[in-house]
N, C-alpha and C. Protein backbone atom coordinates (compact mmCIF):
# COMPACT_ATOMS: atom_id res chain seq x y z
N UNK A 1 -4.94 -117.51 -78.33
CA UNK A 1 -6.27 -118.12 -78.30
C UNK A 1 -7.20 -117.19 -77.52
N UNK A 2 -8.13 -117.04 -78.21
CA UNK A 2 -9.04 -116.03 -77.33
C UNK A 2 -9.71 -116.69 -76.26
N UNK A 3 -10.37 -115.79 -75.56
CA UNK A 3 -11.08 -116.10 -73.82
C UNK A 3 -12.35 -116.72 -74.05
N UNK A 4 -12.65 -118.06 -74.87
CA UNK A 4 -13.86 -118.60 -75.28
C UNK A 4 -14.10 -119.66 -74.64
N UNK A 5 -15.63 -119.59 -74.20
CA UNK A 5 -15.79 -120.90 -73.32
C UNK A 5 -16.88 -121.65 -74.24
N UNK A 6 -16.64 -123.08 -74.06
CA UNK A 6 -17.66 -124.05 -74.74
C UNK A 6 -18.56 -124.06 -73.92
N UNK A 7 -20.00 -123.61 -74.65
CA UNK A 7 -21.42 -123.81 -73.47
C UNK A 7 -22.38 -124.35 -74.24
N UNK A 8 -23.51 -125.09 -73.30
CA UNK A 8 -24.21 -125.62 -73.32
C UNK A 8 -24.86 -125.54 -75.24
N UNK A 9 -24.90 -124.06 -75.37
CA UNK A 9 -25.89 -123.54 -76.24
C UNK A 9 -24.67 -123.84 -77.65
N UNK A 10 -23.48 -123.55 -77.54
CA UNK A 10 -22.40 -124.30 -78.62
C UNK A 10 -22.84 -125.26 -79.15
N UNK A 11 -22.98 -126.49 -77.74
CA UNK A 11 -23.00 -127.40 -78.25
C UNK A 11 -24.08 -127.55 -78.85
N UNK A 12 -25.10 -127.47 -78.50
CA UNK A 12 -26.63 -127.80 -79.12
C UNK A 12 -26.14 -127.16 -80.53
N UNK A 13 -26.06 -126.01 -80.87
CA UNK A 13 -25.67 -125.57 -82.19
C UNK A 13 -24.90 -126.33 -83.49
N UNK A 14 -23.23 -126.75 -82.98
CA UNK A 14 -23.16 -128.02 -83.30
C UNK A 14 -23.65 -129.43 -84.00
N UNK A 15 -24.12 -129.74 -82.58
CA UNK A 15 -24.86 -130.75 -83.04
C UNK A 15 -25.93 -130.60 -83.99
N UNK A 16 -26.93 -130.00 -84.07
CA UNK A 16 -27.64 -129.69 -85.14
C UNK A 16 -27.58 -129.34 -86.22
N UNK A 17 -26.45 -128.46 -86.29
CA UNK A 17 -25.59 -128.00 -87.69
C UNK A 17 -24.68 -129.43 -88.01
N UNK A 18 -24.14 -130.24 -87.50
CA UNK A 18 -23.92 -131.41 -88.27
C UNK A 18 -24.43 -132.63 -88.29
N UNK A 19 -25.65 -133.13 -87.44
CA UNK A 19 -25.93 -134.11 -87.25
C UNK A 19 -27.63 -134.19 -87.60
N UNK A 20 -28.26 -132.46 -86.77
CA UNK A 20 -29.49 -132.35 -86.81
C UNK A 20 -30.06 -132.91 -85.69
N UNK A 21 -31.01 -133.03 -85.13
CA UNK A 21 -31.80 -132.94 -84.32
C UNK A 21 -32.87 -133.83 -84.48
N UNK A 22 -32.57 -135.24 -83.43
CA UNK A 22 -34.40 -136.08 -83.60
C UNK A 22 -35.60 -135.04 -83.29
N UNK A 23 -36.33 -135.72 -84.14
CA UNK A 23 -37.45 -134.59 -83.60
C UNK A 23 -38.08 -134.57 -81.69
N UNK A 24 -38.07 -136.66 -81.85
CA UNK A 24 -38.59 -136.29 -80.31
C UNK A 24 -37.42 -135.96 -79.18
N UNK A 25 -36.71 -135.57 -79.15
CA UNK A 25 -36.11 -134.79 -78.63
C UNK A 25 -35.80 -133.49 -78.15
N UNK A 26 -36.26 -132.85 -77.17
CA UNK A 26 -35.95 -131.35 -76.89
C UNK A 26 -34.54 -130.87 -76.36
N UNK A 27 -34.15 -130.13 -77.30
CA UNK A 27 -32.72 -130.02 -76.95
C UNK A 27 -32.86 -128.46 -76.40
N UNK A 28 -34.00 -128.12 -76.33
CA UNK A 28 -34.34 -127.19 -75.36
C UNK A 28 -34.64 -127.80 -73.88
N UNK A 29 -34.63 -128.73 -73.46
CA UNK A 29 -35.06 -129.21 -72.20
C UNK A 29 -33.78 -129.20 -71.53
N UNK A 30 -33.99 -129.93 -70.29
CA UNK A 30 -33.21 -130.17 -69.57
C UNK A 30 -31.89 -131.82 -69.90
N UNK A 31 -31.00 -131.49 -71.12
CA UNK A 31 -30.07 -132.30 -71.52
C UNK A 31 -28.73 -132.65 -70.57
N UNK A 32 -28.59 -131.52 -69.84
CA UNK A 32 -27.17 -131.71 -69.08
C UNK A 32 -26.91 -132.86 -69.37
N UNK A 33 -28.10 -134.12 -68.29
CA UNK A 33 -26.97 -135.25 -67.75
C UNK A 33 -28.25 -136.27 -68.72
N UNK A 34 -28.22 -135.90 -69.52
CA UNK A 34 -28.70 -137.36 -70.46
C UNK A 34 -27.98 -137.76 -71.40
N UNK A 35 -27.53 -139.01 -71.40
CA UNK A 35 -26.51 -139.39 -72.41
C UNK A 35 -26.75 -139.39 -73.75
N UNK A 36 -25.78 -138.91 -74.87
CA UNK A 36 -26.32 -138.70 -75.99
C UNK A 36 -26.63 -140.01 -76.69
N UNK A 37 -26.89 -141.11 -76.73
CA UNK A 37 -27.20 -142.05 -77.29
C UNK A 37 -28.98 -141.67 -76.93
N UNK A 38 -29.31 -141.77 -75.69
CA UNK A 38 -30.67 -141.33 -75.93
C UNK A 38 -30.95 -139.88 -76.21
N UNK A 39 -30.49 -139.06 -76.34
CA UNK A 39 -30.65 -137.90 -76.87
C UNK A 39 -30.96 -138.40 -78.43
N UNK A 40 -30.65 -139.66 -79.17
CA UNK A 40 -31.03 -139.67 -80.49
C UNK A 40 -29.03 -139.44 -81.20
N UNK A 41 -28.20 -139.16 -80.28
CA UNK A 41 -26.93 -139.09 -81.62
C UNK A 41 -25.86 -140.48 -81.50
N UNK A 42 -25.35 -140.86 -82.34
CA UNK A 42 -24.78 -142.02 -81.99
C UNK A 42 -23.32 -141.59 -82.48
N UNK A 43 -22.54 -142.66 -82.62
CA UNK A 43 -21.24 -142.20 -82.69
C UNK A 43 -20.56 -141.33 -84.06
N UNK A 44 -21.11 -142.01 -84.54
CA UNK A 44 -20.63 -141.03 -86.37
C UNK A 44 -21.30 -139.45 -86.68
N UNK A 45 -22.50 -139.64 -85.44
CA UNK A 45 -22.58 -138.11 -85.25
C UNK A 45 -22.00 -137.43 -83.90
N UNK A 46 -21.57 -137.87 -83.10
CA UNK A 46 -20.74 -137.66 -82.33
C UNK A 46 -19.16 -137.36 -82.93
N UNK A 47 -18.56 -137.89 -83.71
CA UNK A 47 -18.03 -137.64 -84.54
C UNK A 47 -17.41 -136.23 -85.13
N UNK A 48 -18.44 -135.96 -85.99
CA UNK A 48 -18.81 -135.30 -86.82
C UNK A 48 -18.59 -133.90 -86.09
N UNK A 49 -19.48 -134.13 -84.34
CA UNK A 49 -19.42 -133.36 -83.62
C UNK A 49 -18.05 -132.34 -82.97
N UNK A 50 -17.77 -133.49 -82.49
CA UNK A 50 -16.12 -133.42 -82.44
C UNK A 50 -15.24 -132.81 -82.87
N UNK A 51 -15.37 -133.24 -84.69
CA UNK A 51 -14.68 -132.60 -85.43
C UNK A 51 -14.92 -131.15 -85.79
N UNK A 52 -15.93 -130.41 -85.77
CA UNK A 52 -16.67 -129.16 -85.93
C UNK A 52 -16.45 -128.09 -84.43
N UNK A 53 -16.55 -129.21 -83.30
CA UNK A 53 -15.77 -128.69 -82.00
C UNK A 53 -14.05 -127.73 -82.28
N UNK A 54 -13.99 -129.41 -82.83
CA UNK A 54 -11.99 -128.74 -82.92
C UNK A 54 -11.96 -127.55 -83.88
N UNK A 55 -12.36 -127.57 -84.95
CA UNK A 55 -12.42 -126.37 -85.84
C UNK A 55 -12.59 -125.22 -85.53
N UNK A 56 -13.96 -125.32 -84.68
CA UNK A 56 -14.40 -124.12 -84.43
C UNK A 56 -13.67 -123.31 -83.32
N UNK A 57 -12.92 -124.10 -82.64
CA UNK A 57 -12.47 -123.84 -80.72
C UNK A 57 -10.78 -123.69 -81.19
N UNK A 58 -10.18 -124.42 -82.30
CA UNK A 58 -9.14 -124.34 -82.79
C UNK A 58 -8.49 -125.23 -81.46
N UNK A 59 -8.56 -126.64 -80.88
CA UNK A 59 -8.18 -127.18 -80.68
C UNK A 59 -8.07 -128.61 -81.04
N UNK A 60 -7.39 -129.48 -80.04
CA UNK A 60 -7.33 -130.88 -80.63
C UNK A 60 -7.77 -131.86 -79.52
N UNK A 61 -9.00 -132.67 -79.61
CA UNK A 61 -9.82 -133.25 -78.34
C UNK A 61 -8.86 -134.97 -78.50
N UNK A 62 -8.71 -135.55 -77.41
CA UNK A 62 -8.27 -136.75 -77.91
C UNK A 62 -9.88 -137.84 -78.29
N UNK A 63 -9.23 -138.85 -78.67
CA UNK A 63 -9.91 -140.21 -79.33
C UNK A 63 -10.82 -140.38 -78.18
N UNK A 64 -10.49 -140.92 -77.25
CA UNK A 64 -11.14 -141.20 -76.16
C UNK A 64 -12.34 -140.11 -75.73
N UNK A 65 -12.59 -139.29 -75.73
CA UNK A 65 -13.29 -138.49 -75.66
C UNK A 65 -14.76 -138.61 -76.05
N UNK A 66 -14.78 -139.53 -76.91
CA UNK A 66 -16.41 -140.03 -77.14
C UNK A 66 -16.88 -141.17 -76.18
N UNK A 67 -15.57 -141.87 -75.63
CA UNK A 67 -15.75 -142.73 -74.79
C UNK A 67 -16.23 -142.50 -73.47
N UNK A 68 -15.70 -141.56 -73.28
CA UNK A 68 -15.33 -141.03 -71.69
C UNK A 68 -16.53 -139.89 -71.43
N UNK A 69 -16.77 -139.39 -72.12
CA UNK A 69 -17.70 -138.31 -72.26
C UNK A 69 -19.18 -138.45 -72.83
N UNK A 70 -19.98 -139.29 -71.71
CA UNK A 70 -21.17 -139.29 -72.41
C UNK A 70 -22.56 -138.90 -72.45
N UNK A 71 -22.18 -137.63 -71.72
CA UNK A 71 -23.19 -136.33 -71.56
C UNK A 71 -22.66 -135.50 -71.76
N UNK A 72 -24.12 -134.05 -72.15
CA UNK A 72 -23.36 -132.91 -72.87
C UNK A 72 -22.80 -132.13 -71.46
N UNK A 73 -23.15 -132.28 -70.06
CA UNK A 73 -22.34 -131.45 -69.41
C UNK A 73 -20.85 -132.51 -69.33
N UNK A 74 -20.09 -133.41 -69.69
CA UNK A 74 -19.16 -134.08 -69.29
C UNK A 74 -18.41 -134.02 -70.47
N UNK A 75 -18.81 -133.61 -71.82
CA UNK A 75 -18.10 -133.36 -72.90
C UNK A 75 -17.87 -131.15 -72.72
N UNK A 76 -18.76 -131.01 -72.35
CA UNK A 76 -18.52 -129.75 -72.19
C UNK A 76 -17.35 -129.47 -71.40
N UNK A 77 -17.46 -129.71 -70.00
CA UNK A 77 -16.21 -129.77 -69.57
C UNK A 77 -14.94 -130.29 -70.07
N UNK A 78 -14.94 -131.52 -71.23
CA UNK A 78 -13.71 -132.06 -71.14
C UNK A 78 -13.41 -130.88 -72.17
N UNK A 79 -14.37 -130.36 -73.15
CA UNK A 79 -13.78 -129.15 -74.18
C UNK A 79 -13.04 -127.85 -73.34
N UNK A 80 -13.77 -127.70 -72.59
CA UNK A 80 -13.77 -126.65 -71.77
C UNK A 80 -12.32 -126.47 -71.28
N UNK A 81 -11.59 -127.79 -70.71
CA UNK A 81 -10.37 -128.10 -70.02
C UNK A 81 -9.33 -128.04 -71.09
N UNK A 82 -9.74 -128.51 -72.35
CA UNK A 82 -8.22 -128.49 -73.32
C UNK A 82 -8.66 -127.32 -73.78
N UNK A 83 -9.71 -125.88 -73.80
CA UNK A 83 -10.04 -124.75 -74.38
C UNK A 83 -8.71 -123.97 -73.24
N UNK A 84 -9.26 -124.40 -72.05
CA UNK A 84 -7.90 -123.68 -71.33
C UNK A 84 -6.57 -123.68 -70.80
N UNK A 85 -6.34 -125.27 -71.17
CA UNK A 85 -5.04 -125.29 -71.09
C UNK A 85 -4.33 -124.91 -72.07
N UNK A 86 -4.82 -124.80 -73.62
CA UNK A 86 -4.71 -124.22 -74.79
C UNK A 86 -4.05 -122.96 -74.61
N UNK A 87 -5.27 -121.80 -74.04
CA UNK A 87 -5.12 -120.52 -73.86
C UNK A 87 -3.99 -120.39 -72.31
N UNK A 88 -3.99 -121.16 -71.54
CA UNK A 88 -2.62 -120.95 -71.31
C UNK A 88 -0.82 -121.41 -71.80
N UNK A 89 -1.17 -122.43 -72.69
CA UNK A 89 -0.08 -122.80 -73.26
C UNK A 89 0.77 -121.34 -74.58
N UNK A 90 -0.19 -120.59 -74.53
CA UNK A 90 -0.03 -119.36 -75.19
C UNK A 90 1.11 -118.23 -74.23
């Protein structure tokens, strides 16, 4: 597994490439700690998200993870943590 970290700018990418982007929303602003329900994404694009995560990162996030994670810095990290236990399970 290569030395790849999930960041901020991933995710925004992501999300827009599968879900898209409310307009009133700046996902150029300051998103860290705003939960994505008001960011405009709800769960089936959260989802969606997820699934395009694992693909792309070549890992496997658990279920809970939409639960537990409901900002983009608190999903970042939880990617972040199975990105490297991954690359050390190698």
């Amino acid at each position: 597994m290569p030395d790849k970290v999930f960041t901020l700018d991933d995710l925004k990418r992501i999300l827009i490439a599968g879900a898209g982007a409310d307009e009133a929303v700046d996902l150029d602003g300051d998103i860290l700690h705003q939960r994505f329900d008001a960011l405009g994404y709800e769960s089936l694009a959260l989802l969606e998200t997820l699934s395009r995560i694992e693909n792309e990162f070549d890992i496997a996030l658990d279920d809970g993870v939409l639960t537990e994670e409901s900002t983009p810095a608190q999903l970042i990290d939880a990617v972040n943590a199975v990105v490297e236990a991954a690359r050390l399970a190698v």
